[in-house]
Protein backbone atom coordinates (compact mmCIF):
# COMPACT_ATOMS: atom_id res chain seq x y z
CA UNK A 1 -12.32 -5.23 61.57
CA UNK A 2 -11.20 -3.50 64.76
CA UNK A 3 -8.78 -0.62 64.09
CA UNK A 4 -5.16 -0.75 66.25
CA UNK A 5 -6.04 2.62 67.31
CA UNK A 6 -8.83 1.06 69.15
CA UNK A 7 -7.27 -1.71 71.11
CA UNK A 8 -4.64 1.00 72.58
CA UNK A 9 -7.10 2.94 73.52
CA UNK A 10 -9.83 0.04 75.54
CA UNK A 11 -5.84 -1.25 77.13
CA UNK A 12 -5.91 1.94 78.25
CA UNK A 13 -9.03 2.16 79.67
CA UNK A 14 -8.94 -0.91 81.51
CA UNK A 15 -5.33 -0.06 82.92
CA UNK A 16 -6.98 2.82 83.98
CA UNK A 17 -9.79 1.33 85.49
CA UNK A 18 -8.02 -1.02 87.40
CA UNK A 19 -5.70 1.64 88.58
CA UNK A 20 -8.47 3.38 89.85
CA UNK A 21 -9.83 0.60 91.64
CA UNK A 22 -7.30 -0.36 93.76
CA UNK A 23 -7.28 2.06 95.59
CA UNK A 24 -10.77 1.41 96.72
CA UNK A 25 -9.77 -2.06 97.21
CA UNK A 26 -6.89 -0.71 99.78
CA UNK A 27 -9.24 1.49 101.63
CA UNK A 28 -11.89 -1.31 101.71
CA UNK A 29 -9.40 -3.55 103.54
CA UNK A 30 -8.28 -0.76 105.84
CA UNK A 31 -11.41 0.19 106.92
CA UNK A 32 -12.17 -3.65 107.65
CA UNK A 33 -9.06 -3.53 109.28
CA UNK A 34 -10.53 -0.37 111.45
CA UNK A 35 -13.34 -1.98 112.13
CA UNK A 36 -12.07 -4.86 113.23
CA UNK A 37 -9.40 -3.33 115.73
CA UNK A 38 -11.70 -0.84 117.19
CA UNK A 39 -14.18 -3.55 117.98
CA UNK A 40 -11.48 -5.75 119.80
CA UNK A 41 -10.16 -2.76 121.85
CA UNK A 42 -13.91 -2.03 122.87
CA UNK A 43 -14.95 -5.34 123.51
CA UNK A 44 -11.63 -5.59 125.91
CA UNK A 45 -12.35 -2.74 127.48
CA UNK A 46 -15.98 -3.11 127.97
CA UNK A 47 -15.05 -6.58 129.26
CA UNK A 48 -13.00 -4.88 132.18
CA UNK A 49 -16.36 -3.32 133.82
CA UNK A 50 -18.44 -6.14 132.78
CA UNK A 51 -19.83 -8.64 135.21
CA UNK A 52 -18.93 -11.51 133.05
CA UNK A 53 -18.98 -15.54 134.30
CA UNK A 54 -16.12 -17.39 133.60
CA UNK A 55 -17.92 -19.27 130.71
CA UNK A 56 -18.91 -16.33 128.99
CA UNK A 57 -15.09 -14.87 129.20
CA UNK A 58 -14.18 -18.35 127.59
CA UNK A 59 -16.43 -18.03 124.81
CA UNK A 60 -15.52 -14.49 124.23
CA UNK A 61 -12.51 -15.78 123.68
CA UNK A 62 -13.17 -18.73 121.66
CA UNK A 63 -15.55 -16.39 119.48
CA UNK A 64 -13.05 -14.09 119.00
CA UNK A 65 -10.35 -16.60 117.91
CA UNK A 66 -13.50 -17.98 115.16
CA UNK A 67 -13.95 -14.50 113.73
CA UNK A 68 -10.40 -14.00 113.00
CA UNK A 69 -10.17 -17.75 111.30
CA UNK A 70 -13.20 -17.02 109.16
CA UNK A 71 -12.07 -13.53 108.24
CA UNK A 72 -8.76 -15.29 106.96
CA UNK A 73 -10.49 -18.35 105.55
CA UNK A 74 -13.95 -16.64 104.47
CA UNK A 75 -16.20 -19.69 106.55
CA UNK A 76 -19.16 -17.92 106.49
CA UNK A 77 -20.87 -20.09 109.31
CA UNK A 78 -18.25 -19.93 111.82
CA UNK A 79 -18.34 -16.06 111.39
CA UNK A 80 -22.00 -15.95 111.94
CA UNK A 81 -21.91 -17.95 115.13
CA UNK A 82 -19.63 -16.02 116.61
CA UNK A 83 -21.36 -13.21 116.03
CA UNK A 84 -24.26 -14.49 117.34
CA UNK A 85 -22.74 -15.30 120.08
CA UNK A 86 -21.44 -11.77 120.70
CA UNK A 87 -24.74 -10.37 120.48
CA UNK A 88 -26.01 -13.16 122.90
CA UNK A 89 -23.54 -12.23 125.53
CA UNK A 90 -24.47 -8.55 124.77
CA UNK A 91 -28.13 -8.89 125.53
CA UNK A 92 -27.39 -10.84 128.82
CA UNK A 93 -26.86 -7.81 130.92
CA UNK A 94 -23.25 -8.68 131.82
CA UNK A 95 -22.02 -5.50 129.95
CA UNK A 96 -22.73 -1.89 131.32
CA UNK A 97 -25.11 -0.40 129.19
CA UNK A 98 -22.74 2.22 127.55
CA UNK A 99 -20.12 -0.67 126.31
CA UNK A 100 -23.51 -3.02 125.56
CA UNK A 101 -23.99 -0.30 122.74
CA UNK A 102 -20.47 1.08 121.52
CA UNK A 103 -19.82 -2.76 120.90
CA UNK A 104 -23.20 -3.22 119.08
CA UNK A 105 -22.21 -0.26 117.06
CA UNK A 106 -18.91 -1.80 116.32
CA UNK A 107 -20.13 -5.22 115.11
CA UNK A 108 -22.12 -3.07 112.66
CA UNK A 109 -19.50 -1.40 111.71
CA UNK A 110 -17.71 -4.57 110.95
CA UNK A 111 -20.62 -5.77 108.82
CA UNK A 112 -20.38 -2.79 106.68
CA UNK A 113 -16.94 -2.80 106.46
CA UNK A 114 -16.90 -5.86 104.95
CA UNK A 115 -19.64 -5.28 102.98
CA UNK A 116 -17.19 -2.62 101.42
CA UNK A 117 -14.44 -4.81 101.10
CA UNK A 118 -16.84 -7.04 98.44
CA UNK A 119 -17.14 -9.72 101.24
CA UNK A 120 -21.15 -9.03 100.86
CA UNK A 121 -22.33 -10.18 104.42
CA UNK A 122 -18.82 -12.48 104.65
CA UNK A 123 -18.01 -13.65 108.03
CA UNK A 124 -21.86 -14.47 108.81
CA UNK A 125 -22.58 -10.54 108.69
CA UNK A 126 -25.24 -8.93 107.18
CA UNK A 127 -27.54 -11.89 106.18
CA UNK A 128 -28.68 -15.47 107.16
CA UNK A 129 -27.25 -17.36 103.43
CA UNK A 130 -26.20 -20.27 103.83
CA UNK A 131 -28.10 -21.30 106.93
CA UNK A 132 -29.50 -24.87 107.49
């Protein structure tokens, strides 16, 4: 027989807990948030001194407008192929050398970030699951 003494005190604990945990939550979603902002404002600006064809501006673009959708929707595959792309476009040469890396850095920023935000490797980042 469980003693009312001892419910009070586990509702406690788990109020506790989850109060605790929100805040992680929050910061978790900021820092995605971060992440996510810092790597568009690079990639734009990188994209000014890059000598980039028309085609790959386009599926900057496009990629861009398939990250955001599978951040809000949590498609796995259409994350990972845009950021495959990204690092496709990267490794082409098109992007001066310093900007070819502070965006590399930032798309692993964005993998961790989500990663914190308990999306594992969400968004395609961070692993090849679910891959035909």
């Amino acid at each position: 027989m469980v003693r009312r003494g001892s419910i009070g005190w586990l509702v406690g604990l788990i109020a506790i807990a989850m109060l605790v945990s929100y805040p992680a939550r929050v910061r978790a979603q900021e820092s995605m948030r971060d992440a996510l902002e810092t790597f568009a404002f690079d990639l734009h600006e990188g994209m000014k001194r890059a000598n980039l064809t028309p085609q790959q501006r386009e599926q900057i673009r496009t990629d861009l407008k398939n990250l955001r959708q599978a951040h809000q929707t949590g498609d796995r595959r259409m994350g990972l192929r845009a950021m495959m792309n990204f690092h496709r476009i990267l490794d082409s040469g098109a992007f001066q050398p310093q900007d070819q890396q502070r965006i590399k850095q930032d798309l692993q920023n964005l993998r961790e970030a989500k990663k914190e935000s308990g999306g594992g490797g969400g968004m395609g980042m961070g692993g090849m699951g679910g891959m035909r």
